[in-house]
Protein backbone atom coordinates (compact mmCIF):
# COMPACT_ATOMS: atom_id res chain seq x y z
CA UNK A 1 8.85 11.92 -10.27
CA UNK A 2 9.84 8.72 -8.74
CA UNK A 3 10.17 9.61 -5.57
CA UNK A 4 6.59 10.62 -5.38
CA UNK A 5 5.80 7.47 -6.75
CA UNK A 6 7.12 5.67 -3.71
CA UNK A 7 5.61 8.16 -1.29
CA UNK A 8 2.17 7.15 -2.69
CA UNK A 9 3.53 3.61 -2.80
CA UNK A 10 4.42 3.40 0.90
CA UNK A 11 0.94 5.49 2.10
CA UNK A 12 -1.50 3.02 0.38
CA UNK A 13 0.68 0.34 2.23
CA UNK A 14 -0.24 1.85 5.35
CA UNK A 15 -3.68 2.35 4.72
CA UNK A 16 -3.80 -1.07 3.76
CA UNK A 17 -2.35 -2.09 6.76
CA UNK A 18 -4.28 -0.07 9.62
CA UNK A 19 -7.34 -1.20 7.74
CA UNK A 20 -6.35 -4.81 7.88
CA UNK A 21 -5.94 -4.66 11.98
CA UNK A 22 -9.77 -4.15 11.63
CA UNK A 23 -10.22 -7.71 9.75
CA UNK A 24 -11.96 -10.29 11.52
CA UNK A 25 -9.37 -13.10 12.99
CA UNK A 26 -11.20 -15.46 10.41
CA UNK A 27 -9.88 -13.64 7.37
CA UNK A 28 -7.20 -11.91 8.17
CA UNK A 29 -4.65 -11.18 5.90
CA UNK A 30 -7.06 -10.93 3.14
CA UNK A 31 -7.39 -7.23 2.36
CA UNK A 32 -3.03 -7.31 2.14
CA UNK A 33 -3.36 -10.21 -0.18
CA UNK A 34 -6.21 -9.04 -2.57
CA UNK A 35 -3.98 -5.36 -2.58
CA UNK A 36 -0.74 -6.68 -3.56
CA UNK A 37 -2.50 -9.09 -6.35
CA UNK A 38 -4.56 -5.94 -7.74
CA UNK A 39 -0.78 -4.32 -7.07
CA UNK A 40 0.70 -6.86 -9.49
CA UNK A 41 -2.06 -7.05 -11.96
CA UNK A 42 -1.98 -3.53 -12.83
CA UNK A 43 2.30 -3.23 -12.94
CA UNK A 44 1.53 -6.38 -15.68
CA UNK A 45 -0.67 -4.29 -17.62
CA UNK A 46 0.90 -1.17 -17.33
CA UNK A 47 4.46 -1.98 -18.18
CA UNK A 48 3.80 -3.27 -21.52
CA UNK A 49 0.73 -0.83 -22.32
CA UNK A 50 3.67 1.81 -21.12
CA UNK A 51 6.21 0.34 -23.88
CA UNK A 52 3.81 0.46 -26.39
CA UNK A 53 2.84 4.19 -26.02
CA UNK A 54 6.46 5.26 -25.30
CA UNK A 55 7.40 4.06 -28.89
CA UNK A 56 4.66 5.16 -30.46
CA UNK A 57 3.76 8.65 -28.80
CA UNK A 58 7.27 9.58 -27.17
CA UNK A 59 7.81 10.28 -23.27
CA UNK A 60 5.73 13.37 -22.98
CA UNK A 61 1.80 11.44 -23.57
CA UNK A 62 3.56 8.53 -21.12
CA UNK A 63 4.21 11.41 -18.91
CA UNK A 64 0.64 13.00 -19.21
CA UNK A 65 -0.82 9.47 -19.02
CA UNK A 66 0.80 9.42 -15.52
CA UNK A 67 0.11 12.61 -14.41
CA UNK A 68 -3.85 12.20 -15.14
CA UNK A 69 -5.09 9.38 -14.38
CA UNK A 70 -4.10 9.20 -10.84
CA UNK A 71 -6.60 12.68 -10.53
CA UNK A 72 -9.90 9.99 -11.83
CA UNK A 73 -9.73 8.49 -8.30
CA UNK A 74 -9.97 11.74 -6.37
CA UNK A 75 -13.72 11.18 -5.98
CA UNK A 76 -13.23 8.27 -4.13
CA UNK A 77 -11.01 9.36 -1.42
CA UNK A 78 -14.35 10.83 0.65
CA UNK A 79 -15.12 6.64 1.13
CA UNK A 80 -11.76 6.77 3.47
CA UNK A 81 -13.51 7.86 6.43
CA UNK A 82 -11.60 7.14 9.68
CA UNK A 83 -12.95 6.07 13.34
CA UNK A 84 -12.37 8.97 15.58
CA UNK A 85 -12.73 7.96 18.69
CA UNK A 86 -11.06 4.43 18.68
CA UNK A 87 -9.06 3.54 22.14
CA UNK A 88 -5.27 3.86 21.69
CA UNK A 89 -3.03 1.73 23.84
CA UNK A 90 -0.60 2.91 25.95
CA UNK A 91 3.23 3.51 25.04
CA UNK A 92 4.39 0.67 27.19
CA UNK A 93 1.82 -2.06 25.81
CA UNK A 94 2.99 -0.43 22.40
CA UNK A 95 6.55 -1.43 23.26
CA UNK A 96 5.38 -4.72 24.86
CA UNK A 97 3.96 -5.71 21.68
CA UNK A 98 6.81 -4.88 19.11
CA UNK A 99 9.19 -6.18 21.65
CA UNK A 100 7.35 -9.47 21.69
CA UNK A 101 7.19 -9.36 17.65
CA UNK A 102 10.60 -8.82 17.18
CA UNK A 103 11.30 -11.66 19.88
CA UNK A 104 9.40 -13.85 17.50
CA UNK A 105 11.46 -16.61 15.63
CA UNK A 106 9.48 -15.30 11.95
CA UNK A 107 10.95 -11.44 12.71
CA UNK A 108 14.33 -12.15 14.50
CA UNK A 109 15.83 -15.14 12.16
CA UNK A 110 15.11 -13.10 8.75
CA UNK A 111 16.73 -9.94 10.91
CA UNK A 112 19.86 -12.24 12.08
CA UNK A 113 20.65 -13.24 8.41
């Protein structure tokens, strides 16, 4: 059950970020920043709210409770439409660039400690 959890975790991070490389240089970074405080809002309401109905309902409505209301966004995956026919760069200016990000002092000091 966890593990499924962090599958869905680690794919809305990833949507997150390929949608963010479309962000205008003027606000960039916001999309990330509004997700991870939406992110933390909702693990602040659950956990308690979580508590609560463990103790008074046992595991298996917490369970349910889990299981269901992920399925109330389904509708809204059909607004996730992708660009088709955006240009892709080419393998070496796709190494260039992470090669040049990890050469930068933010990526490599963090990496070095």
């Amino acid at each position: 059950f966890g593990s499924g959890f962090w599958f869905a975790d680690v794919m809305g991070d990833s949507l997150v970020a390929e949608k963010a490389k479309l962000e205008p240089e003027s606000s960039r970074g916001h999309l990330q920043s509004t997700c991870y405080a939406c992110r933390f809002f909702g693990l602040m309401i659950a956990a308690p709210l979580s508590t609560v109905i463990y103790s008074k309902y046992g595991p298996q409505s917490v369970v349910m409770l889990m299981a269901g209301l992920p399925s109330l966004i389904l509708p809204l995956i059909y607004n996730l439409k992708e660009k088709k026919d955006v240009e892709v760069a080419s393998t070496k200016e796709q190494c260039g660039e992470i090669w040049n990000t990890v050469c930068s002092r933010a990526v490599w000091q963090p990496m070095g400690f």
